[in-house]
C-alpha atoms as a PDB file:
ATOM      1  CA  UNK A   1      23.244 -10.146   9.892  1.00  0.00           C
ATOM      2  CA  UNK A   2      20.875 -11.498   6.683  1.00  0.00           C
ATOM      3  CA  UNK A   3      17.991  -9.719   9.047  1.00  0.00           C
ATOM      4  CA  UNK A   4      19.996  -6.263   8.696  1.00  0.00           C
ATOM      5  CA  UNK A   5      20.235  -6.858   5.220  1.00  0.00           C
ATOM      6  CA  UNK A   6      16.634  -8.049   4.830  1.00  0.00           C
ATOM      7  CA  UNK A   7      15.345  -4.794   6.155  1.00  0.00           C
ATOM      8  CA  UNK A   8      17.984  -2.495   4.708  1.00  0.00           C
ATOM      9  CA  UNK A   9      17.319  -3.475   1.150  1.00  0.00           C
ATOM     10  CA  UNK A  10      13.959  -3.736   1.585  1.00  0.00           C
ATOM     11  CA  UNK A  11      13.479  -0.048   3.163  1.00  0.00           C
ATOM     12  CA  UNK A  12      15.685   1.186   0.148  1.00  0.00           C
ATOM     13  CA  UNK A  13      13.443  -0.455  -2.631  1.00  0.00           C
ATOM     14  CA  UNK A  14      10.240   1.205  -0.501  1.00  0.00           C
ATOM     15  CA  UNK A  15      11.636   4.372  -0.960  1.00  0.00           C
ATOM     16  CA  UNK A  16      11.892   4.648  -4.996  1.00  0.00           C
ATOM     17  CA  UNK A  17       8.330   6.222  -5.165  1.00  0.00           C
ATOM     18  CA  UNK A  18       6.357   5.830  -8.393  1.00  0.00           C
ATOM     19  CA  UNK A  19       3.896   8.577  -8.067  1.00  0.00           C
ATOM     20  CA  UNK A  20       6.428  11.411  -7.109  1.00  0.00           C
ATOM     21  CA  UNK A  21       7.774  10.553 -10.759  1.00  0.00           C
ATOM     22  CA  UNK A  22       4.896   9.787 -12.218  1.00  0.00           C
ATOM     23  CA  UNK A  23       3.179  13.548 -11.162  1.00  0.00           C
ATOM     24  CA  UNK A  24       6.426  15.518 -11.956  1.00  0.00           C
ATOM     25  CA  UNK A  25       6.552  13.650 -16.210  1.00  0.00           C
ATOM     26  CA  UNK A  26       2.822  13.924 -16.562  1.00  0.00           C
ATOM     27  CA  UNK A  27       1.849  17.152 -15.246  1.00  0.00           C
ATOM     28  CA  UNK A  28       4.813  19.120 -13.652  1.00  0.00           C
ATOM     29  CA  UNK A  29       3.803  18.787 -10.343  1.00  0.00           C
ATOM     30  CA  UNK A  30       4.599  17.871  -6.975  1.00  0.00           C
ATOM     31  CA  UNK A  31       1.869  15.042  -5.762  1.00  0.00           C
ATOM     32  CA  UNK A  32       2.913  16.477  -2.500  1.00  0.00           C
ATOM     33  CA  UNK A  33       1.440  19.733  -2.449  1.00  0.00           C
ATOM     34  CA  UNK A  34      -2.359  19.246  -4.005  1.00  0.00           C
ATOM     35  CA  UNK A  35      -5.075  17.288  -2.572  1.00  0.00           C
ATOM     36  CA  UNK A  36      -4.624  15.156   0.316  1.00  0.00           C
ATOM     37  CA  UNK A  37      -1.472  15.966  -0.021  1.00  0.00           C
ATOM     38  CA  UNK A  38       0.100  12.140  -0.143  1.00  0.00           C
ATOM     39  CA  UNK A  39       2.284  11.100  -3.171  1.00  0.00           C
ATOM     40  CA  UNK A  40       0.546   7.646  -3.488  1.00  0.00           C
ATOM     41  CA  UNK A  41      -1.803   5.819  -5.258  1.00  0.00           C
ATOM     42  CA  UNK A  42      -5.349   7.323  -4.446  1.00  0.00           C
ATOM     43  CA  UNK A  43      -4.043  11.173  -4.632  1.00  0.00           C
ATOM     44  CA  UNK A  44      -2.999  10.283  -8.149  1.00  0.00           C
ATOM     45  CA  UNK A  45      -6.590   8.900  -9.053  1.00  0.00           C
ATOM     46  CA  UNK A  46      -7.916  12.256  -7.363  1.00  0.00           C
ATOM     47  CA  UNK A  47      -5.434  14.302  -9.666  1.00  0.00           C
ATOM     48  CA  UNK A  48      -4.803  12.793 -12.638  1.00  0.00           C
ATOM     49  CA  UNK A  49      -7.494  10.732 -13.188  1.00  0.00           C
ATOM     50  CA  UNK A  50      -7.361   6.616 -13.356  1.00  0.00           C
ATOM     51  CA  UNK A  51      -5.503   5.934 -15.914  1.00  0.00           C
ATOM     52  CA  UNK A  52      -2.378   7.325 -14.344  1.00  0.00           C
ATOM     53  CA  UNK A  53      -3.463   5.916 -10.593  1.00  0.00           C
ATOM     54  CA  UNK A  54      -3.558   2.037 -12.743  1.00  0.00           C
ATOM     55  CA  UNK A  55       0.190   3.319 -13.986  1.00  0.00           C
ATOM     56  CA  UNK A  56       1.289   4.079  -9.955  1.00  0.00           C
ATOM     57  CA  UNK A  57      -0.569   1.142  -8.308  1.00  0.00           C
ATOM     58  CA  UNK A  58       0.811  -1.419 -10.654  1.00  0.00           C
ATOM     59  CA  UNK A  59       4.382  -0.079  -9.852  1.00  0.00           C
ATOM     60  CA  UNK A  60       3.739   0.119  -5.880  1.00  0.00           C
ATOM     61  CA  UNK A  61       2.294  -3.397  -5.459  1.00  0.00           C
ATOM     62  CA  UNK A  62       5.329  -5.049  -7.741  1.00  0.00           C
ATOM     63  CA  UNK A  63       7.563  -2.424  -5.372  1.00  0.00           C
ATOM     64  CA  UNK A  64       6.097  -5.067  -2.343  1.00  0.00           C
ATOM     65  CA  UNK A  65       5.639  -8.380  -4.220  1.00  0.00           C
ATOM     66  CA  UNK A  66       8.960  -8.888  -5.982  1.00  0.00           C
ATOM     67  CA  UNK A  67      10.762  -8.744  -3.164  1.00  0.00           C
ATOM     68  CA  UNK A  68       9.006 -11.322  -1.561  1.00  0.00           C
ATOM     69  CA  UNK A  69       8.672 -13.655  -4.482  1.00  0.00           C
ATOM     70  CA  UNK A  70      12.608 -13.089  -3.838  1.00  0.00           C
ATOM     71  CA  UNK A  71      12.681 -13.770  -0.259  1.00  0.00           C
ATOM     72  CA  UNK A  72      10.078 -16.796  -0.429  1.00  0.00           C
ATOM     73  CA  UNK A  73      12.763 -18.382  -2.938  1.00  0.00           C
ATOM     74  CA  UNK A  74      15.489 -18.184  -0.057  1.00  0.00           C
ATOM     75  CA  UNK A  75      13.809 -18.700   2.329  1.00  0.00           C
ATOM     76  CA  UNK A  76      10.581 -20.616   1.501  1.00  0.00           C
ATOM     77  CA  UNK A  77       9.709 -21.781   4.968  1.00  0.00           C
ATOM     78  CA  UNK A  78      10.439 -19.505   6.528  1.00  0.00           C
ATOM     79  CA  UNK A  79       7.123 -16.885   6.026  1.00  0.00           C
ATOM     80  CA  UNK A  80       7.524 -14.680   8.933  1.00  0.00           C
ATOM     81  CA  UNK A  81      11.067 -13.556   6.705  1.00  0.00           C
ATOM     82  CA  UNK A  82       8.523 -12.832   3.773  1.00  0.00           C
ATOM     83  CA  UNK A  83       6.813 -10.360   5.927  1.00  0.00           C
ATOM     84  CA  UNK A  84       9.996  -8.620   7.381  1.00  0.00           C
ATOM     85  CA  UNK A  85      11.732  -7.986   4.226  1.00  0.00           C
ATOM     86  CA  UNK A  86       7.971  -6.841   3.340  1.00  0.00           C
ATOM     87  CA  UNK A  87       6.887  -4.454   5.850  1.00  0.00           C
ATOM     88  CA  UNK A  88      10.343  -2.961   5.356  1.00  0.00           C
ATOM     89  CA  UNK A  89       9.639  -2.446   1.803  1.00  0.00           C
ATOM     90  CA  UNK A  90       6.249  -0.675   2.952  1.00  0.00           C
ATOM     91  CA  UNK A  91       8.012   1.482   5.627  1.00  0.00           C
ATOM     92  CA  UNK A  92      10.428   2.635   3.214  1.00  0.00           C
ATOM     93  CA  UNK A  93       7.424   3.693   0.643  1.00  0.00           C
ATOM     94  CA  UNK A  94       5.594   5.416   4.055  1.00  0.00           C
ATOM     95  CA  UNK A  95       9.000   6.980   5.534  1.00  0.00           C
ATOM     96  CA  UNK A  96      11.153   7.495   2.917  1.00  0.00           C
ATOM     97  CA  UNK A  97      14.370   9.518   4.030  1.00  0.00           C
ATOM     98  CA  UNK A  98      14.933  11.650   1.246  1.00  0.00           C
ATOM     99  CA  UNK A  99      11.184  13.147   1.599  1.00  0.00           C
ATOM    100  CA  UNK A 100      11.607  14.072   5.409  1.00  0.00           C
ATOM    101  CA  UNK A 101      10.015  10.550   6.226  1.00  0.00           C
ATOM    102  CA  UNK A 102       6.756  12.376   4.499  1.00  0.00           C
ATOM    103  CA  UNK A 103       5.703   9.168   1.716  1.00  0.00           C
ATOM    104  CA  UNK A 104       2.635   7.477   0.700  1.00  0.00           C
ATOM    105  CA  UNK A 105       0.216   5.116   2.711  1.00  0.00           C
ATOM    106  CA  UNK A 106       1.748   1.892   1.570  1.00  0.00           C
ATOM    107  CA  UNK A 107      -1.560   0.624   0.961  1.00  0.00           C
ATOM    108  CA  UNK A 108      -0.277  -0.837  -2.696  1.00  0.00           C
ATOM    109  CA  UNK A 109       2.993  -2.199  -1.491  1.00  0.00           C
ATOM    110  CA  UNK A 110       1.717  -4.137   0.987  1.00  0.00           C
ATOM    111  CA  UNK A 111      -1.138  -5.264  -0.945  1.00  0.00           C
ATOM    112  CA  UNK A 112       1.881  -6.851  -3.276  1.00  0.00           C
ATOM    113  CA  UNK A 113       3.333  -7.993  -0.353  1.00  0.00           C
ATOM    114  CA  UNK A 114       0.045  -9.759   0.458  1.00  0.00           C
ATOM    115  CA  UNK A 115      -0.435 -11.074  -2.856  1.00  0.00           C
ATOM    116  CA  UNK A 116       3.274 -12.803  -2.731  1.00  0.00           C
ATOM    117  CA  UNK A 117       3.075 -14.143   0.940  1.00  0.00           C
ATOM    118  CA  UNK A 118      -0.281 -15.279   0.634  1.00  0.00           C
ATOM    119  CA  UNK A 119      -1.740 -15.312  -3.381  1.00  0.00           C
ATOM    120  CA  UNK A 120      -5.221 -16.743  -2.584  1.00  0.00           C
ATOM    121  CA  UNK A 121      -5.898 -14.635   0.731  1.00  0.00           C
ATOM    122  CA  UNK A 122      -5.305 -11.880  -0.887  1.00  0.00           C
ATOM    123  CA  UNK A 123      -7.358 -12.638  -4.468  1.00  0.00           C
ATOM    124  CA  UNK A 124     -10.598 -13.466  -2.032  1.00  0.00           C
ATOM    125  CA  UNK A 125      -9.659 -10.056  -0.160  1.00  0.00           C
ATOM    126  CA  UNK A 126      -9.081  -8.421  -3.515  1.00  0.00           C
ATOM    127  CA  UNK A 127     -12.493  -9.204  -5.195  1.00  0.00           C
ATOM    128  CA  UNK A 128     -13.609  -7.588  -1.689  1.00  0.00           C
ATOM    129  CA  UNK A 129     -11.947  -4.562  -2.078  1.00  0.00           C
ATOM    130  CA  UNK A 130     -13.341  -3.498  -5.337  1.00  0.00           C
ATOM    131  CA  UNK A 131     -16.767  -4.019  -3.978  1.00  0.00           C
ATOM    132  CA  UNK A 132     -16.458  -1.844  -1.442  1.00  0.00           C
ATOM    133  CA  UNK A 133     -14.326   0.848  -3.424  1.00  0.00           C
ATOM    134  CA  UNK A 134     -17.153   1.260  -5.669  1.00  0.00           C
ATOM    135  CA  UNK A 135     -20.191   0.725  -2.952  1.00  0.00           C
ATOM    136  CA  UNK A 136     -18.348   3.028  -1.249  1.00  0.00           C
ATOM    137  CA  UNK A 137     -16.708   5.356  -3.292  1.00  0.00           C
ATOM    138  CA  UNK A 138     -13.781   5.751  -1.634  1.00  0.00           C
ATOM    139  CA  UNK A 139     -10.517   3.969  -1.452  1.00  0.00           C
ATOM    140  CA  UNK A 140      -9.793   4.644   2.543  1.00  0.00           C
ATOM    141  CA  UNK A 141     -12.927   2.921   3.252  1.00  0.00           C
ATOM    142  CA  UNK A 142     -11.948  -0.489   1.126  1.00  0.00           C
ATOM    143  CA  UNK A 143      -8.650  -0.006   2.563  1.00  0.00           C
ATOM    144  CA  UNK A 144      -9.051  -0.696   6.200  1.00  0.00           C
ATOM    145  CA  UNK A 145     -11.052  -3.333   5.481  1.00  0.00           C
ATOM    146  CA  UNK A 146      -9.016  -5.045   3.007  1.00  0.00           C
ATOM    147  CA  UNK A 147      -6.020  -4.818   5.332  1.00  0.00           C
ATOM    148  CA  UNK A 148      -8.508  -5.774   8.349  1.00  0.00           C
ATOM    149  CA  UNK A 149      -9.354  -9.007   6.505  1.00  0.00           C
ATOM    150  CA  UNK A 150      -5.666  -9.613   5.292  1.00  0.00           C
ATOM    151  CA  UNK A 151      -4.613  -9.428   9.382  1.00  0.00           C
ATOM    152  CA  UNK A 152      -7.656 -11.886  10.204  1.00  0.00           C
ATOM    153  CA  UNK A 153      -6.794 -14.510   7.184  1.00  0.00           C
ATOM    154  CA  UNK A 154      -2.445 -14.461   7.809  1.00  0.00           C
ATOM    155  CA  UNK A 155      -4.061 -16.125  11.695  1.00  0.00           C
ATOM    156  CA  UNK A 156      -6.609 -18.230  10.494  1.00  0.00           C
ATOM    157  CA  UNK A 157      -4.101 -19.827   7.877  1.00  0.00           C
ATOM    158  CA  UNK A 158      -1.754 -20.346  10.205  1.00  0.00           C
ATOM    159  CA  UNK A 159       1.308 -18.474   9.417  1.00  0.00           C
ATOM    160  CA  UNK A 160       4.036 -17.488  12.339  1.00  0.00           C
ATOM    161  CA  UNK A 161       2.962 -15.151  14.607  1.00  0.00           C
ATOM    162  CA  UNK A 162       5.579 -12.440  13.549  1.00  0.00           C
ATOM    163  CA  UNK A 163       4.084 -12.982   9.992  1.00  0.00           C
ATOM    164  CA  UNK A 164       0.447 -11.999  12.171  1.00  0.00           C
ATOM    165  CA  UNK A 165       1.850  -9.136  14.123  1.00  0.00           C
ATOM    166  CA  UNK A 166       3.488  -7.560  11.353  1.00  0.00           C
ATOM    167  CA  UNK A 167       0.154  -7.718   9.515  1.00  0.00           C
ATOM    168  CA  UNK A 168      -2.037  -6.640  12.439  1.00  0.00           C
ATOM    169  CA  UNK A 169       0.942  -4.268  13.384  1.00  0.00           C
ATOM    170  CA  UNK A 170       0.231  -2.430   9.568  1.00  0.00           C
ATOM    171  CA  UNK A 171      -3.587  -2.584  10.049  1.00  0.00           C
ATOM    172  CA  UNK A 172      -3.170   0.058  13.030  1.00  0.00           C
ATOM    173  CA  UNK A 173      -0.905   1.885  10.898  1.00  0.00           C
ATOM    174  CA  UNK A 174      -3.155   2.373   7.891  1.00  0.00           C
ATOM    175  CA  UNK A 175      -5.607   2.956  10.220  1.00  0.00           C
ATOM    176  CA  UNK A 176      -3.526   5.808  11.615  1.00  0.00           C
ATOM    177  CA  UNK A 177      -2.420   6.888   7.957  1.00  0.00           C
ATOM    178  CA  UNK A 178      -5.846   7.076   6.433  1.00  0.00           C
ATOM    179  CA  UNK A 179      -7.406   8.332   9.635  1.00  0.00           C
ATOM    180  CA  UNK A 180      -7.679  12.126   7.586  1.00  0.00           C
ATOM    181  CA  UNK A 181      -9.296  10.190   4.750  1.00  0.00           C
ATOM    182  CA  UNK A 182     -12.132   8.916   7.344  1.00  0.00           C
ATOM    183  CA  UNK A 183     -12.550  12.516   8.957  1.00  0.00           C
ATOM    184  CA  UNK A 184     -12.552  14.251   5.475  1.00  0.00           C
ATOM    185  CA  UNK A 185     -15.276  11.727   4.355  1.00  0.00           C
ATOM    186  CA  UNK A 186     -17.347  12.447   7.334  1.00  0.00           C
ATOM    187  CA  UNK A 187     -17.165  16.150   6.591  1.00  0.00           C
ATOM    188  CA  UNK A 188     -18.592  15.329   2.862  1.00  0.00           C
ATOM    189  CA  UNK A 189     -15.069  17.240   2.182  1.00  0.00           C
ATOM    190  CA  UNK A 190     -13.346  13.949   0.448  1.00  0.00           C
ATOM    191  CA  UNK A 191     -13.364  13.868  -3.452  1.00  0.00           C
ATOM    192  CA  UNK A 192     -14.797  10.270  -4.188  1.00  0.00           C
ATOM    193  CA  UNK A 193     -13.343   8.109  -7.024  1.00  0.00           C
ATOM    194  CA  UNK A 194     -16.322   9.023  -9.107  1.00  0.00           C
ATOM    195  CA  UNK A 195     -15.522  12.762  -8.845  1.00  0.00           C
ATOM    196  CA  UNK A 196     -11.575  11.240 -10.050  1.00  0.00           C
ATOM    197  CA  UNK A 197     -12.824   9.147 -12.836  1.00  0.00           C
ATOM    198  CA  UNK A 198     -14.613  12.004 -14.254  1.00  0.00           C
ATOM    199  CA  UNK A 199     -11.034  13.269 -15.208  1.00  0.00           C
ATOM    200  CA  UNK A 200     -10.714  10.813 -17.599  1.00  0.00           C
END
């Protein structure tokens, strides 16, 4: 039963969706219908501009980490419930019910998710990530291998192997997720960061 309600609260916090709000009170829009199309975190750097995709991130990783903080205080040895009540969380940002199951990457929310299960992993894996966003130039990119490294580290330290699965099981999917990212930036069709921050 405390599994049910694990998941079922988590999916429902993953649902409330920062950057759907965030594009309607700013600008009148719906995230959902320019750009790439996604109502997350890097579509509201592309159309906003930074300031606002700061505003969304911050909201989407605490959307992952909170929870967890919660769930590693009842149950603190018990990490692979961290990750359950966490990769609910994210599925609820990525397939939200109320938005046809059409949401956002969860790359954010289970970053926070990351950074509660596993604080040093993910600061190492953070510092990372920047350095490739900006070598780079685009968030998809730093992504995969953020989440890559995040799969590799939750083994090498150990944790349960559902805590590992459910990590390496999310890899795939942001694989999957920002696969139209990857294509679009192999066309020289994908609007970098730069391009974004110039919107400031």
């Amino acid at each position: 039963m405390e599994y049910a309600v694990v998941i079922l609260v988590g999916y429902l916090i993953g649902t409330l969706n920062p950057a759907l709000v965030t594009a309607k009170v700013v600008s009148g829009i719906d995230i959902r219908e320019v750009n790439s199309k996604n109502p997350g975190t890097s579509n509201i750097a592309i159309t906003l501009g930074l300031k606002y995709a700061v505003l969304v991130g911050i909201l989407d990783i605490l959307k992952g980490l909170i929870p967890v903080l919660v769930l590693r205080i009842l149950y603190p040895d018990t990490d692979y419930m961290w990750f359950i009540g966490g990769i609910s969380v994210t599925l609820g940002h990525i397939y939200p019910f109320y938005m046809k199951f059409k949401g956002g990457k969860g790359t954010a929310t289970f970053g926070g998710v990351a950074i509660a299960a596993a604080p040093l992993l993910s600061l190492g894996v953070l510092i990372i990530f920047i350095v490739v966003t900006f070598w780079s130039d685009f968030i998809a990119v730093s992504t995969i291998v953020g989440f890559t490294l995040i799969a590799l580290g939750i083994y090498i330290l150990d944790f349960h192997y559902i805590s590992v699965t459910i990590s390496t099981l999310f890899l795939f999917l942001s694989i999957y997720k920002h696969w139209p990212n990857v294509v679009r930036i192999y066309n020289k069709t994908e609007i970098g960061l730069k391009e974004a921050f110039a919107k400031d």
